[in-house]
Every structure is written in C-alpha cells, then in structure tokens.
PDB file of N, CA and C in Angstrom:
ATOM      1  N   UNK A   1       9.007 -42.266 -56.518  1.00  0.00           N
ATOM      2  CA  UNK A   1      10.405 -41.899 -56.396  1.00  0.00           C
ATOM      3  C   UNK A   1      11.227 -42.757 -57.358  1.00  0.00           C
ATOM      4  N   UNK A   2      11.544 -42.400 -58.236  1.00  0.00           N
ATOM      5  CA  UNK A   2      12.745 -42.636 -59.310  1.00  0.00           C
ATOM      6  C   UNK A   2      14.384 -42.779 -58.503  1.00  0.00           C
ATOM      7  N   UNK A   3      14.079 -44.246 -59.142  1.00  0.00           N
ATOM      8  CA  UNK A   3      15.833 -44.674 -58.443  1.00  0.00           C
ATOM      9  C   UNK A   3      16.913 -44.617 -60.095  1.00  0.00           C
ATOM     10  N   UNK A   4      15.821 -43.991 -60.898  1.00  0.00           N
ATOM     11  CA  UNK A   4      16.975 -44.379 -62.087  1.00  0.00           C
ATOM     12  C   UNK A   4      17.940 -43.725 -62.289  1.00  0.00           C
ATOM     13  N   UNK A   5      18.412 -42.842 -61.517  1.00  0.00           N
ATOM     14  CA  UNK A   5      20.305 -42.083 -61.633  1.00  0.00           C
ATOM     15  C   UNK A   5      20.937 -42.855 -61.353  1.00  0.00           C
ATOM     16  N   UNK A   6      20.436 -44.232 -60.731  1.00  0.00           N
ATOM     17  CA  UNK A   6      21.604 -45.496 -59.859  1.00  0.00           C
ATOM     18  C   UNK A   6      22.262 -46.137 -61.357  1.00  0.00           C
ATOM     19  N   UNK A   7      21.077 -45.913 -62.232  1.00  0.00           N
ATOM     20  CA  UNK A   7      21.949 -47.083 -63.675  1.00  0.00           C
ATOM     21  C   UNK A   7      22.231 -45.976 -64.492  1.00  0.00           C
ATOM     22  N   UNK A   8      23.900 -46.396 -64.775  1.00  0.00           N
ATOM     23  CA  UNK A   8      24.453 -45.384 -65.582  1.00  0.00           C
ATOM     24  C   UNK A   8      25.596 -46.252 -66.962  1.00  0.00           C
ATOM     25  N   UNK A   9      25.525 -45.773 -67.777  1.00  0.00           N
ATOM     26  CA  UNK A   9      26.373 -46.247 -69.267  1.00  0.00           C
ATOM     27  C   UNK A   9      27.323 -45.647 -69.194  1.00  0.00           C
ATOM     28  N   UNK A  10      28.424 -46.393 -69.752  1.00  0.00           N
ATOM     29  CA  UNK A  10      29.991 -45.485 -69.877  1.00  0.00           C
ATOM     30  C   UNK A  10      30.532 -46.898 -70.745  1.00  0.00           C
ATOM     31  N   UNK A  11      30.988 -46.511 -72.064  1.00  0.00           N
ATOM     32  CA  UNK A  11      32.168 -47.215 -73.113  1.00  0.00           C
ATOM     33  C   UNK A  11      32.828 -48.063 -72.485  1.00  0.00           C
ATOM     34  N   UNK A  12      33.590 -47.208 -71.246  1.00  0.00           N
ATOM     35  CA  UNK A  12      34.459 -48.213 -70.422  1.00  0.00           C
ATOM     36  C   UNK A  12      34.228 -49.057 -69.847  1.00  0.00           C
ATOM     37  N   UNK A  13      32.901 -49.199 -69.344  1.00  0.00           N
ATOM     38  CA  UNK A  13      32.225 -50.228 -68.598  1.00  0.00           C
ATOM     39  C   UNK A  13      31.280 -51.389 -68.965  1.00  0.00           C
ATOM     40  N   UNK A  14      32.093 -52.179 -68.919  1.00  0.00           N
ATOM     41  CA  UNK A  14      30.906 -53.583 -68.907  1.00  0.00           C
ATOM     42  C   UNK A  14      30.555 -53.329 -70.675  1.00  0.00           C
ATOM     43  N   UNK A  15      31.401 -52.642 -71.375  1.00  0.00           N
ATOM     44  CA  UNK A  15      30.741 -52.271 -73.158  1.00  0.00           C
ATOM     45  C   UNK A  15      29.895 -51.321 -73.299  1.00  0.00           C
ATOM     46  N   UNK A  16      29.741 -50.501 -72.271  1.00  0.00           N
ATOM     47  CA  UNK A  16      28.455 -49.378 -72.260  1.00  0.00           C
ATOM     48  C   UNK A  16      27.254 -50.318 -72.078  1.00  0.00           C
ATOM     49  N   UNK A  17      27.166 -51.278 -71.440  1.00  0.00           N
ATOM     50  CA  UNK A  17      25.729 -51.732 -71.196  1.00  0.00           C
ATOM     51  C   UNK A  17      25.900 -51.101 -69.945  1.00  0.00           C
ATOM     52  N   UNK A  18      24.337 -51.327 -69.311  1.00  0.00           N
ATOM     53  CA  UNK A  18      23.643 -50.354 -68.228  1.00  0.00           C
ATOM     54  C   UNK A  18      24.059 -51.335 -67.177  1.00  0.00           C
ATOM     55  N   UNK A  19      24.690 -50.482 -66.038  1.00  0.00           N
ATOM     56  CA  UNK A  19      25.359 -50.818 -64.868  1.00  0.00           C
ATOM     57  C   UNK A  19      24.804 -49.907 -63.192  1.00  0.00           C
ATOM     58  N   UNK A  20      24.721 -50.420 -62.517  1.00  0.00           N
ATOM     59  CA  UNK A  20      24.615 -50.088 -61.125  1.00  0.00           C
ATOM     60  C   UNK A  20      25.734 -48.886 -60.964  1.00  0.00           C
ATOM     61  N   UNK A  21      25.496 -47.804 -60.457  1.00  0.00           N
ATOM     62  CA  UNK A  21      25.825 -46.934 -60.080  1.00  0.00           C
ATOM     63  C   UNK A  21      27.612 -46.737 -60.317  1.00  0.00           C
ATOM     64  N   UNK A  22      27.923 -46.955 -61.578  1.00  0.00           N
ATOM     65  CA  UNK A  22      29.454 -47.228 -61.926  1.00  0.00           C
ATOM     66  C   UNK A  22      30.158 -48.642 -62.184  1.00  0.00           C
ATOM     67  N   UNK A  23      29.122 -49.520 -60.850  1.00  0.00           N
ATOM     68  CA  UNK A  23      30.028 -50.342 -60.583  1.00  0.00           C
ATOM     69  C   UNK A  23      30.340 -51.810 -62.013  1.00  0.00           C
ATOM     70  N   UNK A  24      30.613 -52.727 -61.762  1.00  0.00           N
ATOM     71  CA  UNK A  24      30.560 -53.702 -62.950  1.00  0.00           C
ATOM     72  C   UNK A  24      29.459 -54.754 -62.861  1.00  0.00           C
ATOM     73  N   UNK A  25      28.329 -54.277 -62.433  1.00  0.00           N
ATOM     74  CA  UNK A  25      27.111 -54.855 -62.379  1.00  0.00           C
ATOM     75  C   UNK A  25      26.307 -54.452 -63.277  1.00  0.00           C
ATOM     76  N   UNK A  26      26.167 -55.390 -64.150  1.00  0.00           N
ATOM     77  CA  UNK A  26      25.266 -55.225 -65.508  1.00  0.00           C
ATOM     78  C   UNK A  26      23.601 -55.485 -65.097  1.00  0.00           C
ATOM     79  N   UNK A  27      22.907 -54.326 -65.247  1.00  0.00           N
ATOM     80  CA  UNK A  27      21.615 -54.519 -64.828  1.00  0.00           C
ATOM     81  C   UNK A  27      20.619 -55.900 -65.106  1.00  0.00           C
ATOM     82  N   UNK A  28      21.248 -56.221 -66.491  1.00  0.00           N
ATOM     83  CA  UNK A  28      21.134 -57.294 -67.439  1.00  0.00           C
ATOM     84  C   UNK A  28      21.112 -58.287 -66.325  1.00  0.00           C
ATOM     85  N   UNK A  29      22.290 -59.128 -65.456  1.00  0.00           N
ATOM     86  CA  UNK A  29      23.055 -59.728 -64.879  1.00  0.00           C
ATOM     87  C   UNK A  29      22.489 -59.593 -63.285  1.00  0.00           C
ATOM     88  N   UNK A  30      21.649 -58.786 -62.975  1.00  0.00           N
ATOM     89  CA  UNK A  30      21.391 -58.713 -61.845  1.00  0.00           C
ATOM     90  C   UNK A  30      19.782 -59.164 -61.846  1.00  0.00           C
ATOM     91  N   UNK A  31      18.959 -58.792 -63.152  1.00  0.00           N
ATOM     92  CA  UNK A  31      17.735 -59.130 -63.077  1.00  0.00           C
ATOM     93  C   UNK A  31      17.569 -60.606 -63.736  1.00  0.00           C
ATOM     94  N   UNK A  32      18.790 -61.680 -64.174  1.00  0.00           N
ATOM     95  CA  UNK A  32      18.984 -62.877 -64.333  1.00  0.00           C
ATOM     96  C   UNK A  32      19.128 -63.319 -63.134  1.00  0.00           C
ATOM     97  N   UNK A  33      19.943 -62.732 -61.989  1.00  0.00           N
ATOM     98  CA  UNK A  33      19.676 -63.734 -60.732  1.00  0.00           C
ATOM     99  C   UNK A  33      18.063 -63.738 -60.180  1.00  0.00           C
ATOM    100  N   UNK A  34      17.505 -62.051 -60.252  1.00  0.00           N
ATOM    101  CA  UNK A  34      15.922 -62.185 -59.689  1.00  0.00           C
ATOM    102  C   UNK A  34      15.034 -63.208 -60.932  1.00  0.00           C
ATOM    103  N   UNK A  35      15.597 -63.579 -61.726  1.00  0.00           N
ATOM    104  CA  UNK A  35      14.660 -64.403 -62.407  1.00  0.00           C
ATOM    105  C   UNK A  35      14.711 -65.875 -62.141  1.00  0.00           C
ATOM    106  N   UNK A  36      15.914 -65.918 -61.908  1.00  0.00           N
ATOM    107  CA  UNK A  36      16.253 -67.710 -61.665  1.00  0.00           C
ATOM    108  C   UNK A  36      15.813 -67.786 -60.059  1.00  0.00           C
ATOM    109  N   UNK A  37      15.263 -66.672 -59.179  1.00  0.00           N
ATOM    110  CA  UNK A  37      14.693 -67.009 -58.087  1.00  0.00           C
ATOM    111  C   UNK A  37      15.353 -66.542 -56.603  1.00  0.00           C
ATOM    112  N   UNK A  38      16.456 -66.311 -56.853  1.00  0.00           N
ATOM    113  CA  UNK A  38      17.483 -65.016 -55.952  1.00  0.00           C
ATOM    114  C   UNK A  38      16.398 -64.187 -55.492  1.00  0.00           C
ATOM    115  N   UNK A  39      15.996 -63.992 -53.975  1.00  0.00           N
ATOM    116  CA  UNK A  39      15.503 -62.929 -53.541  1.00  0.00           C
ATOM    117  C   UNK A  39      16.744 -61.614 -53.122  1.00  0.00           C
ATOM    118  N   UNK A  40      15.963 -60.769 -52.646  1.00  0.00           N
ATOM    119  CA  UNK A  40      17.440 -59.587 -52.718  1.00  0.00           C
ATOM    120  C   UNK A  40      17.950 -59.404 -51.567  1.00  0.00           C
ATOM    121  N   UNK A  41      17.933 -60.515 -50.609  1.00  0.00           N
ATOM    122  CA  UNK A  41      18.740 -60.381 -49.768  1.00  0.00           C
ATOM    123  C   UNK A  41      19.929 -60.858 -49.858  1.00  0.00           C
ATOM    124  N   UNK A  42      19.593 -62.405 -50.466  1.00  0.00           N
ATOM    125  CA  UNK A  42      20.570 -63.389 -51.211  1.00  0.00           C
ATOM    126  C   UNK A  42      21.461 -62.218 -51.833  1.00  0.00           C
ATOM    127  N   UNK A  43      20.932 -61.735 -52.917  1.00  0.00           N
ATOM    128  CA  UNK A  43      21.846 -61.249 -53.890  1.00  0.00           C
ATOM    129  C   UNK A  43      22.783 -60.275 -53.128  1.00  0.00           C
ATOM    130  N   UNK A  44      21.800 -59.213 -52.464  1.00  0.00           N
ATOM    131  CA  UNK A  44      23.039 -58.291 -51.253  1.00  0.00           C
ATOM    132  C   UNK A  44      24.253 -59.072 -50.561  1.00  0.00           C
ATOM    133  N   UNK A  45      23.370 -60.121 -50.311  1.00  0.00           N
ATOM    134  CA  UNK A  45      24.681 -61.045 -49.277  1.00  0.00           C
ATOM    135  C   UNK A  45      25.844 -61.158 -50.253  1.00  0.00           C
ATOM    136  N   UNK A  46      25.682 -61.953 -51.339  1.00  0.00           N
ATOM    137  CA  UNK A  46      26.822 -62.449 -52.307  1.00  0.00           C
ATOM    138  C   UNK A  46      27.333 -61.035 -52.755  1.00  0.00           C
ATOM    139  N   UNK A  47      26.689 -59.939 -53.043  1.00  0.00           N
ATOM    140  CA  UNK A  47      27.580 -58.827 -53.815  1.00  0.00           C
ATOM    141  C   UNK A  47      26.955 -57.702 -52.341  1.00  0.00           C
ATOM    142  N   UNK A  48      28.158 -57.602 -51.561  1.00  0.00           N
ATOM    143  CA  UNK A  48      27.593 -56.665 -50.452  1.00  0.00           C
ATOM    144  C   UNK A  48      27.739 -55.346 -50.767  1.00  0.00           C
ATOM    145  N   UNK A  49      28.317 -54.822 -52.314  1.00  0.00           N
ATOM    146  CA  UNK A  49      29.062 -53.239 -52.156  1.00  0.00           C
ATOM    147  C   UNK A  49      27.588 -52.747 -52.942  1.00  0.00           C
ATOM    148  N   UNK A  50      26.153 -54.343 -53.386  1.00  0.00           N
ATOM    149  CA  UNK A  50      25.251 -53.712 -53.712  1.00  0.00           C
ATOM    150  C   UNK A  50      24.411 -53.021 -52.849  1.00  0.00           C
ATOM    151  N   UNK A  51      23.520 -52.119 -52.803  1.00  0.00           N
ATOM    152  CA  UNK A  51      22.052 -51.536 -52.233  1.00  0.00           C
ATOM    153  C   UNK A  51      21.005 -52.108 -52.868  1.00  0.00           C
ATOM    154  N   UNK A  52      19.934 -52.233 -51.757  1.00  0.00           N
ATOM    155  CA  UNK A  52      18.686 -52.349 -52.510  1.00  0.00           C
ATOM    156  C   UNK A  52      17.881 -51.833 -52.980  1.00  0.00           C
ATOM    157  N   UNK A  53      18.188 -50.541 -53.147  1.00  0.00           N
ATOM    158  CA  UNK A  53      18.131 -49.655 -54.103  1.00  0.00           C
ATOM    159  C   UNK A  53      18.882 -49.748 -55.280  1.00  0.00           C
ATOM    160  N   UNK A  54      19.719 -50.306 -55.567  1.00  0.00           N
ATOM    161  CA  UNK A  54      20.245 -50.630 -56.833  1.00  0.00           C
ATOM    162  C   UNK A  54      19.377 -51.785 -57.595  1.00  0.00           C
ATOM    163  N   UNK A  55      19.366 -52.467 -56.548  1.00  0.00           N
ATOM    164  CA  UNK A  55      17.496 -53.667 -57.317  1.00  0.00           C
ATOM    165  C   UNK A  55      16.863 -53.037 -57.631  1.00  0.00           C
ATOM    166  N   UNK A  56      16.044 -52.205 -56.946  1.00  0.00           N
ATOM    167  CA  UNK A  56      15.017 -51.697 -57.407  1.00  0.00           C
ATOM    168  C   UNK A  56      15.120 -50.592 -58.256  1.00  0.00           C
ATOM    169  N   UNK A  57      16.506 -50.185 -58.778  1.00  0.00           N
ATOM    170  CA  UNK A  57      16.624 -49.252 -59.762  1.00  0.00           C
ATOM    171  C   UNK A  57      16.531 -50.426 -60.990  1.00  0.00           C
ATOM    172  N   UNK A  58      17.803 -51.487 -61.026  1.00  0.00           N
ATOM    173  CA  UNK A  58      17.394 -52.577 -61.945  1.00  0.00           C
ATOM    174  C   UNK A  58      16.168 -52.794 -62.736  1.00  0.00           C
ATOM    175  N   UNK A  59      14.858 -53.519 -61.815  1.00  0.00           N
ATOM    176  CA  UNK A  59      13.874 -53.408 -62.377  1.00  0.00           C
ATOM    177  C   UNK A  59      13.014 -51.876 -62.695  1.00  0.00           C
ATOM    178  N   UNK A  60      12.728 -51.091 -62.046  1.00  0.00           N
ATOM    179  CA  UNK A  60      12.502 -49.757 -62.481  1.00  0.00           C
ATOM    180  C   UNK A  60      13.381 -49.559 -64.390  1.00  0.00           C
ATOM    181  N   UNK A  61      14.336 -49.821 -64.237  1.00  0.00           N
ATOM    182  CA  UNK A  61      14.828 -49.348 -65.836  1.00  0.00           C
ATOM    183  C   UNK A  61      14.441 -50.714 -66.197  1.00  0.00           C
ATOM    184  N   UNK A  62      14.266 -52.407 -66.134  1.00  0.00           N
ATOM    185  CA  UNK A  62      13.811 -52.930 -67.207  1.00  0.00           C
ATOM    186  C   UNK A  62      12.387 -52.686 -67.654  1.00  0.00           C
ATOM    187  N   UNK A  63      11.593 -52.233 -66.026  1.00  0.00           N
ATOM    188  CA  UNK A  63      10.121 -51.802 -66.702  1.00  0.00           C
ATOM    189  C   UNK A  63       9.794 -51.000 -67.644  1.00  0.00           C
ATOM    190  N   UNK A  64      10.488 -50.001 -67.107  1.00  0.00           N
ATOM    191  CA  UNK A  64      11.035 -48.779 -68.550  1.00  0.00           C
ATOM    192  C   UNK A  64      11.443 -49.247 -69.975  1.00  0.00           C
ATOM    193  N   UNK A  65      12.191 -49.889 -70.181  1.00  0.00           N
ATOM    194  CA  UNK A  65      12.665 -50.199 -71.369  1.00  0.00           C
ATOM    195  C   UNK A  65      11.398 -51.519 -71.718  1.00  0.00           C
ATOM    196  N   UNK A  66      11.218 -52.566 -71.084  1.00  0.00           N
ATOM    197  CA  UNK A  66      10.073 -53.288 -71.511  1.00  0.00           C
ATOM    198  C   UNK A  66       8.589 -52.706 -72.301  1.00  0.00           C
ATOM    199  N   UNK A  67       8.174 -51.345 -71.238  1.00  0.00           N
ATOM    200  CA  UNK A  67       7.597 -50.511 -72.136  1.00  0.00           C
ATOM    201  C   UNK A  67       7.303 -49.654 -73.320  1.00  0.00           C
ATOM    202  N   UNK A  68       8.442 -49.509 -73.612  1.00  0.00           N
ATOM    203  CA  UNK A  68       8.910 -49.193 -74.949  1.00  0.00           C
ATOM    204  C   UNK A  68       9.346 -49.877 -76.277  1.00  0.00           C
ATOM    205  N   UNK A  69       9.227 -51.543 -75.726  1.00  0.00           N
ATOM    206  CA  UNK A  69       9.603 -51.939 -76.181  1.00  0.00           C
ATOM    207  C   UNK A  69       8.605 -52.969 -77.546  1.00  0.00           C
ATOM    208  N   UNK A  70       8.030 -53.564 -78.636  1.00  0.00           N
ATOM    209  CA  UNK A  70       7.192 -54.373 -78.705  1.00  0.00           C
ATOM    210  C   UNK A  70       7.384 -55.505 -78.077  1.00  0.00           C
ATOM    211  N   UNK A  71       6.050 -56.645 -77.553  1.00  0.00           N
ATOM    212  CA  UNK A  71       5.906 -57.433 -77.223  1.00  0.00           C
ATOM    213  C   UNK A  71       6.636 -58.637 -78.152  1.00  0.00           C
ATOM    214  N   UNK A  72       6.732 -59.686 -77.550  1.00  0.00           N
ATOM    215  CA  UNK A  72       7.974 -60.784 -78.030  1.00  0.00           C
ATOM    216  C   UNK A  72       7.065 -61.852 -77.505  1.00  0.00           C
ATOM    217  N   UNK A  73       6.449 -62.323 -79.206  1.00  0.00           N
ATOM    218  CA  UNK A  73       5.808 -63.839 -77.988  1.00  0.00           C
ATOM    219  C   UNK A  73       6.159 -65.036 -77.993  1.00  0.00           C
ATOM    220  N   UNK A  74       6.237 -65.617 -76.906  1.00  0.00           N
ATOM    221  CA  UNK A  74       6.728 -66.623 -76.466  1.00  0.00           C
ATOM    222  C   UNK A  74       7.440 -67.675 -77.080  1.00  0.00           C
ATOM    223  N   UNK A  75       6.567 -68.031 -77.822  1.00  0.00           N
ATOM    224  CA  UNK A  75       7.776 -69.114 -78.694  1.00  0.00           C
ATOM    225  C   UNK A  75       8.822 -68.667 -79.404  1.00  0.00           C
ATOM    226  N   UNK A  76       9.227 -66.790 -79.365  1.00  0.00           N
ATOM    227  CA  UNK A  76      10.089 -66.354 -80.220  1.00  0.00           C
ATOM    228  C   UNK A  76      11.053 -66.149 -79.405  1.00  0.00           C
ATOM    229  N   UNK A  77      10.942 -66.293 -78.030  1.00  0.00           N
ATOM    230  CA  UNK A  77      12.164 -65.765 -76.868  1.00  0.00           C
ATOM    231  C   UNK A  77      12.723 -67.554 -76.630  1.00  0.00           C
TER     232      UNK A  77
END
C-alpha cells in the first residue's frame, strides 16, 4: 500500500520541495529528526497535526528517490 499521495510539491510551499500532505513539513526535515534518533511517536507528539502515515509516506518517497538515485560514498557526503 502506497502512502505516496501524502507528499505533494507546490512553488508556494516550503520552495516546491516535497511536503506532507500540503502542510509546511518538508519531507527533507522530517526524515532529519528520524535520523538524529526521534522515534515517531516523539515526532507526532511535538507536531500533532502530523499522521503516521505521513512518516511512513516520508520514508516510502526517500526510498524511492534513493533508488534512483547513484550511490554517494561516504567520504563524499
């Protein structure tokens, strides 16, 4: 089941980077808190107008785009 209709682009928003379902949550910005160690309850708590389905749309589109993407190694990131 594909959660990816939740991330959507618009000029007006956030610069057209990829955002949670309209809102001003940059997918970018949401998978920096799951990296620094934020589980997603944490993150629901602090931003409550999120779903956790909007996480898991998050990663769903970085897996997507990671795949498409070439590999980047390590000492170059």
């Amino acid at each position: 089941m594909s959660r990816l209709e939740r991330i959507t682009s618009d000029p007006g928003i956030c610069h057209g980077k990829p955002v949670v379902r309209g809102l001003r949550y940059p997918v970018e910005t949401l998978l920096e808190l799951l990296a620094a160690g934020m589980d997603f309850d944490e993150i629901l708590e602090d931003y409550p107008d999120l779903e956790r389905d909007d996480l898991l749309a998050a990663l769903e589109y970085a897996a997507l785009v990671t795949a498409r993407k070439a590999t980047i190694p390590f000492d170059a990131a």
